[in-house]
N, C-alpha and C. Protein backbone atom coordinates (compact mmCIF):
# COMPACT_ATOMS: atom_id res chain seq x y z
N UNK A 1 295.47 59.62 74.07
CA UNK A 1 294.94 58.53 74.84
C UNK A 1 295.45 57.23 74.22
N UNK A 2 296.33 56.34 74.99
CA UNK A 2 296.76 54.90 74.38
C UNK A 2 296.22 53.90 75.14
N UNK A 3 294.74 53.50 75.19
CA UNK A 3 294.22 52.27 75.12
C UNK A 3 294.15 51.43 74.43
N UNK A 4 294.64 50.53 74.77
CA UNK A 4 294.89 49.16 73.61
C UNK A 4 294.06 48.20 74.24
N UNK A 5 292.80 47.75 73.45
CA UNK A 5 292.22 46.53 73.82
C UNK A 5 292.83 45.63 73.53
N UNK A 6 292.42 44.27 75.05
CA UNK A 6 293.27 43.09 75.36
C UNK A 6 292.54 42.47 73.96
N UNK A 7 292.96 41.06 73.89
CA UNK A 7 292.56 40.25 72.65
C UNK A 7 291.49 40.06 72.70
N UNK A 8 291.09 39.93 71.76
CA UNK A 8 289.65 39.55 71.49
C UNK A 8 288.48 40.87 72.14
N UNK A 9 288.97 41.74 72.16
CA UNK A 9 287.99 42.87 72.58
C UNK A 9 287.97 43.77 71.46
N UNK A 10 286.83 44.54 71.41
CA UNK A 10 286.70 45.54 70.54
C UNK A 10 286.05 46.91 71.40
N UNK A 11 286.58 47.94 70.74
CA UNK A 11 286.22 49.19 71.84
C UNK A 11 285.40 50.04 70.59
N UNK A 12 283.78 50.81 70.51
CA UNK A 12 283.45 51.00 70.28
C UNK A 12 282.63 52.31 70.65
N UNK A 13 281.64 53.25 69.96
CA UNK A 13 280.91 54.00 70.53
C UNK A 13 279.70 53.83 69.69
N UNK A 14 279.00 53.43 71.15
CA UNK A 14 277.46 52.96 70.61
C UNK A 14 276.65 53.68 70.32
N UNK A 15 275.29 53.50 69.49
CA UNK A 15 274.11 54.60 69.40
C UNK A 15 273.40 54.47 70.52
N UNK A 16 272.73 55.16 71.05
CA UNK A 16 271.98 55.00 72.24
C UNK A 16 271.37 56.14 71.92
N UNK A 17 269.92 56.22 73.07
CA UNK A 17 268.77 57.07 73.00
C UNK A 17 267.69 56.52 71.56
N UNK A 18 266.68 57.72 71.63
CA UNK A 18 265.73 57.86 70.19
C UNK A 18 266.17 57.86 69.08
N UNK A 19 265.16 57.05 68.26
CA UNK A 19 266.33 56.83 66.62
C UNK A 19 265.16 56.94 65.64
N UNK A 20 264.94 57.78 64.73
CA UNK A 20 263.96 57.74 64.12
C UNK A 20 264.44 57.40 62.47
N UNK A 21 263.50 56.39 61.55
CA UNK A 21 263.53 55.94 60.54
C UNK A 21 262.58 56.86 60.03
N UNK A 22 262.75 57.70 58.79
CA UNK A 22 262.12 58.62 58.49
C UNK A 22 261.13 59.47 59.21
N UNK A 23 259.83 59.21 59.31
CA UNK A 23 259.01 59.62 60.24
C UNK A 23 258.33 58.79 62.01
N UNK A 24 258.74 57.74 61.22
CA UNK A 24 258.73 56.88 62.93
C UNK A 24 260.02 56.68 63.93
N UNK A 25 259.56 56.64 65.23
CA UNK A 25 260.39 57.04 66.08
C UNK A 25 260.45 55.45 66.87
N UNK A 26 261.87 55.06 67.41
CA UNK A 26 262.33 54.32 67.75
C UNK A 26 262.70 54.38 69.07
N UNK A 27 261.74 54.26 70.64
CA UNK A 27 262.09 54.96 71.57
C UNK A 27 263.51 54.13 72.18
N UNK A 28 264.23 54.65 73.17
CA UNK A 28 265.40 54.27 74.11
C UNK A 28 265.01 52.67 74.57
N UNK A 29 265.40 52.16 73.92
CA UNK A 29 264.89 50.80 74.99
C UNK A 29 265.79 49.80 76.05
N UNK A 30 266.98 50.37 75.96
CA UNK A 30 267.78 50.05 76.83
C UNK A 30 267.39 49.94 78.40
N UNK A 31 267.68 48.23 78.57
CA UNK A 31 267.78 48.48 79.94
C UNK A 31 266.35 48.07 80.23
N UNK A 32 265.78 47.42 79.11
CA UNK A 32 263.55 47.12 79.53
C UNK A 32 263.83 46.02 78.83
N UNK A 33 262.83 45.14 78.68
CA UNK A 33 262.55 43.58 78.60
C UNK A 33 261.56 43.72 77.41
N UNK A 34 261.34 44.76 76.52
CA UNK A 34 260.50 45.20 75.43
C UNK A 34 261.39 45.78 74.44
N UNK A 35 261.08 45.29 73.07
CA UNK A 35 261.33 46.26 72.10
C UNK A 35 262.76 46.38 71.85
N UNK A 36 263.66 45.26 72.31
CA UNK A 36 264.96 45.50 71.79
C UNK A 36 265.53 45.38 70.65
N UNK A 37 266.68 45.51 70.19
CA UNK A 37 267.19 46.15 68.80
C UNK A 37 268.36 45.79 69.02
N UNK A 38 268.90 45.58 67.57
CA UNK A 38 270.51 45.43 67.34
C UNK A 38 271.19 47.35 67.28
N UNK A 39 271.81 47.29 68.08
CA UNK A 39 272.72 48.84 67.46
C UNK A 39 273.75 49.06 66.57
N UNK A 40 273.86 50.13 66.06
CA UNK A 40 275.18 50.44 65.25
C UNK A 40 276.23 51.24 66.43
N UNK A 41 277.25 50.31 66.11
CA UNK A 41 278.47 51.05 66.69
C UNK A 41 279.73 51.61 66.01
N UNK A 42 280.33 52.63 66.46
CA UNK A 42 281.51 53.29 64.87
C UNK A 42 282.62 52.45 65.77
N UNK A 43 283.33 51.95 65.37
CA UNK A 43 284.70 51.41 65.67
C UNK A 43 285.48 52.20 66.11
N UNK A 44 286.04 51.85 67.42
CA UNK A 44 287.49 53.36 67.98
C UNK A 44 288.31 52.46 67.92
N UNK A 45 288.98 51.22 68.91
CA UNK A 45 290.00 50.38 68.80
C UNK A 45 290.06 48.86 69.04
N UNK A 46 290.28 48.28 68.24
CA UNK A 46 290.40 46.39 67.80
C UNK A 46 291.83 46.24 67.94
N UNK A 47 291.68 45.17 69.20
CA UNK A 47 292.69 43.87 69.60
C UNK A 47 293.64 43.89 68.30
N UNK A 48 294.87 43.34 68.24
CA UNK A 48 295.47 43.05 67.13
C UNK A 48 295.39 41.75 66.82
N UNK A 49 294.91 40.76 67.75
CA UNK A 49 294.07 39.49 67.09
C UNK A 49 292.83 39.68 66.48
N UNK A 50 292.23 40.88 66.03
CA UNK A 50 290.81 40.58 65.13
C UNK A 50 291.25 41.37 64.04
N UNK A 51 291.58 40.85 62.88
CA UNK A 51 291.96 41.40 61.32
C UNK A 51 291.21 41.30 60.79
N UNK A 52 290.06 41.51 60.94
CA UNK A 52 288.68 41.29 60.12
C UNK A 52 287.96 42.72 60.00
N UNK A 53 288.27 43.75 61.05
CA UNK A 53 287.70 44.89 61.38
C UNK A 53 288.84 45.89 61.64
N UNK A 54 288.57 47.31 61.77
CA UNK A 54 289.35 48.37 61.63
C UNK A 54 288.74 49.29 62.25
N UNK A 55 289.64 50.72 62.77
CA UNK A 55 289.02 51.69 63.29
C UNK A 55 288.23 52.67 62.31
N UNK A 56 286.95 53.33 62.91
CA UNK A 56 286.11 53.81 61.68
C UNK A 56 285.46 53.05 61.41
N UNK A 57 285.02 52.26 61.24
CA UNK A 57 284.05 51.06 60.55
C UNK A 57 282.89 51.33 61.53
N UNK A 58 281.61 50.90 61.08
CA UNK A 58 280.36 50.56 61.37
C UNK A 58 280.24 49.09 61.23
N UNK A 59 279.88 49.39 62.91
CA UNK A 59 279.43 47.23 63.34
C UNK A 59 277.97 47.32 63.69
N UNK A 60 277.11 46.61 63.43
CA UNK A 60 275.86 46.39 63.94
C UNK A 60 275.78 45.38 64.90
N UNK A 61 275.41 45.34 65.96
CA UNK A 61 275.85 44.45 66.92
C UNK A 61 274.47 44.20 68.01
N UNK A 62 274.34 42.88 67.95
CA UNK A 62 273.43 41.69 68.52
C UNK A 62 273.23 42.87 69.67
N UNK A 63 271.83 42.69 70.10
CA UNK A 63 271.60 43.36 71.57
C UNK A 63 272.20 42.77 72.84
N UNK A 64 272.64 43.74 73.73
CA UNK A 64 273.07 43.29 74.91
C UNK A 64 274.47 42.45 74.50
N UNK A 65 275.47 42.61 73.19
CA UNK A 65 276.27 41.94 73.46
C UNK A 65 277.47 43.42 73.36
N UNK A 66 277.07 43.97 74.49
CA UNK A 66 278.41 45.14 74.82
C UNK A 66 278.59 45.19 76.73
N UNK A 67 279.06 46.03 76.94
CA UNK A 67 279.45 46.40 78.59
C UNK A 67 278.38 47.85 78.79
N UNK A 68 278.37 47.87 79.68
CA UNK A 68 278.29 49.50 80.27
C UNK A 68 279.04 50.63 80.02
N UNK A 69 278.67 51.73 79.82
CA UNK A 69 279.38 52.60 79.04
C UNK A 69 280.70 52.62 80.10
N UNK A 70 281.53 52.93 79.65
CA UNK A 70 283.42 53.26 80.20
C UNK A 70 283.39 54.71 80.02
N UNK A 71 283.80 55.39 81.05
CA UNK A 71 283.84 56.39 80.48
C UNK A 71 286.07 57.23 81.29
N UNK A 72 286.14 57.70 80.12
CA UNK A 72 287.85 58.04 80.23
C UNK A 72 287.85 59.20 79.76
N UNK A 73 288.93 60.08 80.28
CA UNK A 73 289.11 61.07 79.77
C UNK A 73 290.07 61.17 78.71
N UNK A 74 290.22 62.40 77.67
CA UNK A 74 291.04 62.43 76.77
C UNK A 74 291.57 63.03 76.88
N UNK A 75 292.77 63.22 75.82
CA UNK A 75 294.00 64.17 75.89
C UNK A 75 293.60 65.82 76.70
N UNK A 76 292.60 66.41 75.51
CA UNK A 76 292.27 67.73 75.89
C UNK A 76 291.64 67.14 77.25
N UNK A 77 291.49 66.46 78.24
CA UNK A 77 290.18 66.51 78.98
C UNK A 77 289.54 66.35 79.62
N UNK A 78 288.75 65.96 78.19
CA UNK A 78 287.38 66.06 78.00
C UNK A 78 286.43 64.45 78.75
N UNK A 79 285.56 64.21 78.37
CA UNK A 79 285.19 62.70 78.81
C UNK A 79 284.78 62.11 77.84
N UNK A 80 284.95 60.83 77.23
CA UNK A 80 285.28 59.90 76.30
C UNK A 80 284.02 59.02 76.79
N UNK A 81 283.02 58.48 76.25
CA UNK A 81 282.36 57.07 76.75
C UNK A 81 282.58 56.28 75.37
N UNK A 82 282.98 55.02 75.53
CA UNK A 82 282.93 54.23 74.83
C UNK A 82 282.26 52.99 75.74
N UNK A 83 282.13 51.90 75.01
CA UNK A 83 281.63 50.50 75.28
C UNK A 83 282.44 49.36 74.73
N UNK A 84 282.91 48.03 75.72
CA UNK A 84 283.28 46.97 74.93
C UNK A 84 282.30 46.03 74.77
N UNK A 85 283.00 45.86 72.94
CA UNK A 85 281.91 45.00 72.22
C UNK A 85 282.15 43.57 71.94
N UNK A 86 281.30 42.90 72.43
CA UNK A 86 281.74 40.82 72.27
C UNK A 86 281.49 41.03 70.71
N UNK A 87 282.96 40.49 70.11
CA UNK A 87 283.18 40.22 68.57
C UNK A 87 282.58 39.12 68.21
N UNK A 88 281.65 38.26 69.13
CA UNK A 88 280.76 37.29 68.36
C UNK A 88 279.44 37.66 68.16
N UNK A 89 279.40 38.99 68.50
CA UNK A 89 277.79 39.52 68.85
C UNK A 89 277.76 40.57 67.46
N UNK A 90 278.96 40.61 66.87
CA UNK A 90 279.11 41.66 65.79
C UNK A 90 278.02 41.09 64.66
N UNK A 91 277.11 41.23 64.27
CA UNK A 91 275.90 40.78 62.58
C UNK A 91 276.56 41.54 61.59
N UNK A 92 277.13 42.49 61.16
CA UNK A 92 277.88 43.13 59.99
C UNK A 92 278.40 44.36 60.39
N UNK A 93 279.41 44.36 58.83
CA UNK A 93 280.20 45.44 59.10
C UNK A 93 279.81 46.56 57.97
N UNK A 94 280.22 47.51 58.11
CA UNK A 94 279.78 48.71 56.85
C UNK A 94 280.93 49.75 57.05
N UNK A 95 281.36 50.57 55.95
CA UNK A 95 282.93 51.23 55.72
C UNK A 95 282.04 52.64 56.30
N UNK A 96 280.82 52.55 55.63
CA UNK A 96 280.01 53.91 55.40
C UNK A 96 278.85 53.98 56.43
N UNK A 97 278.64 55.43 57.11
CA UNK A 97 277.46 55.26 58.19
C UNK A 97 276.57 54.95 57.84
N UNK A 98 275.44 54.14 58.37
CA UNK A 98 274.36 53.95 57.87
C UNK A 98 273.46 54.86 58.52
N UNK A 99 272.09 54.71 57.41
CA UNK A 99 271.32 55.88 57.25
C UNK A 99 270.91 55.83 58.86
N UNK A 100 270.27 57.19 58.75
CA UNK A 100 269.69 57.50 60.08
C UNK A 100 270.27 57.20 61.51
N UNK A 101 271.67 57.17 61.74
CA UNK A 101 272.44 57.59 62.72
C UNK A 101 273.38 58.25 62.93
N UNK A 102 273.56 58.97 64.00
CA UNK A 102 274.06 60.08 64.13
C UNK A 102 276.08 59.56 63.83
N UNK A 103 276.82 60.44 63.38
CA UNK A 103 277.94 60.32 63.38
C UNK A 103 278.82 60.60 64.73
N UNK A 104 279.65 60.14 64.81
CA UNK A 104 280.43 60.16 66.12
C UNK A 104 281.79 60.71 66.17
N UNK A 105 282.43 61.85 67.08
CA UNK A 105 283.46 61.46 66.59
C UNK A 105 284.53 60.82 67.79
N UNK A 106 285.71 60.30 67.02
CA UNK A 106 286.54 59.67 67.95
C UNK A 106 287.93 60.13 68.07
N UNK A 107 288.03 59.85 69.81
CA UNK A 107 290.01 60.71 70.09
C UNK A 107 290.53 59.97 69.60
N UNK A 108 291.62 60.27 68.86
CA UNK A 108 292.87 60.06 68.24
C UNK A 108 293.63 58.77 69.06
């Protein structure tokens, strides 16, 4: 699959659904006017104007600053959803997953 995000875009795969911090549970809140949250997203592919970030990386990213899921197929396939993410909505970056979300993986 050769998608290349235009400039200034970042292509990501978001957490979505229930998220629980040890024993408390964090319901879906997507999409309601209650209870929103910043998400973690794993990095799939960055513009070659943003040198600040890389594929693989963990972004935590401002609520509501992504698209609707995209969804593409891959080589084998299969179906791919990713999301594009506004690089001003990015709050930090991390090399390593952070606790309590699920790992992702990404097509080549």
């Amino acid at each position: 699959m050769n998608l290349r995000p235009l400039p200034k875009n970042i292509f990501a795969v978001l957490e979505m659904g229930e998220r629980r911090v040890g024993s408390i549970v964090l319901r879906d809140d997507n999409s309601k006017d209650h209870g929103i949250r910043a998400r973690w997203a794993k990095v799939w592919r960055v513009a070659e104007d943003i040198d600040w970030l890389e594929s693989g990386q963990w972004i935590l990213v401002e609520h509501g600053r992504w698209t609707m899921t995209i969804t593409v197929k891959d080589s084998q396939g299969n179906d791919f959803k990713f999301h594009k993410i506004d690089p001003n909505g990015v709050m930090c970056i991390s090399d390593e997953q952070p606790e309590d979300v699920a790992d992702v993986d990404l097509p080549k």
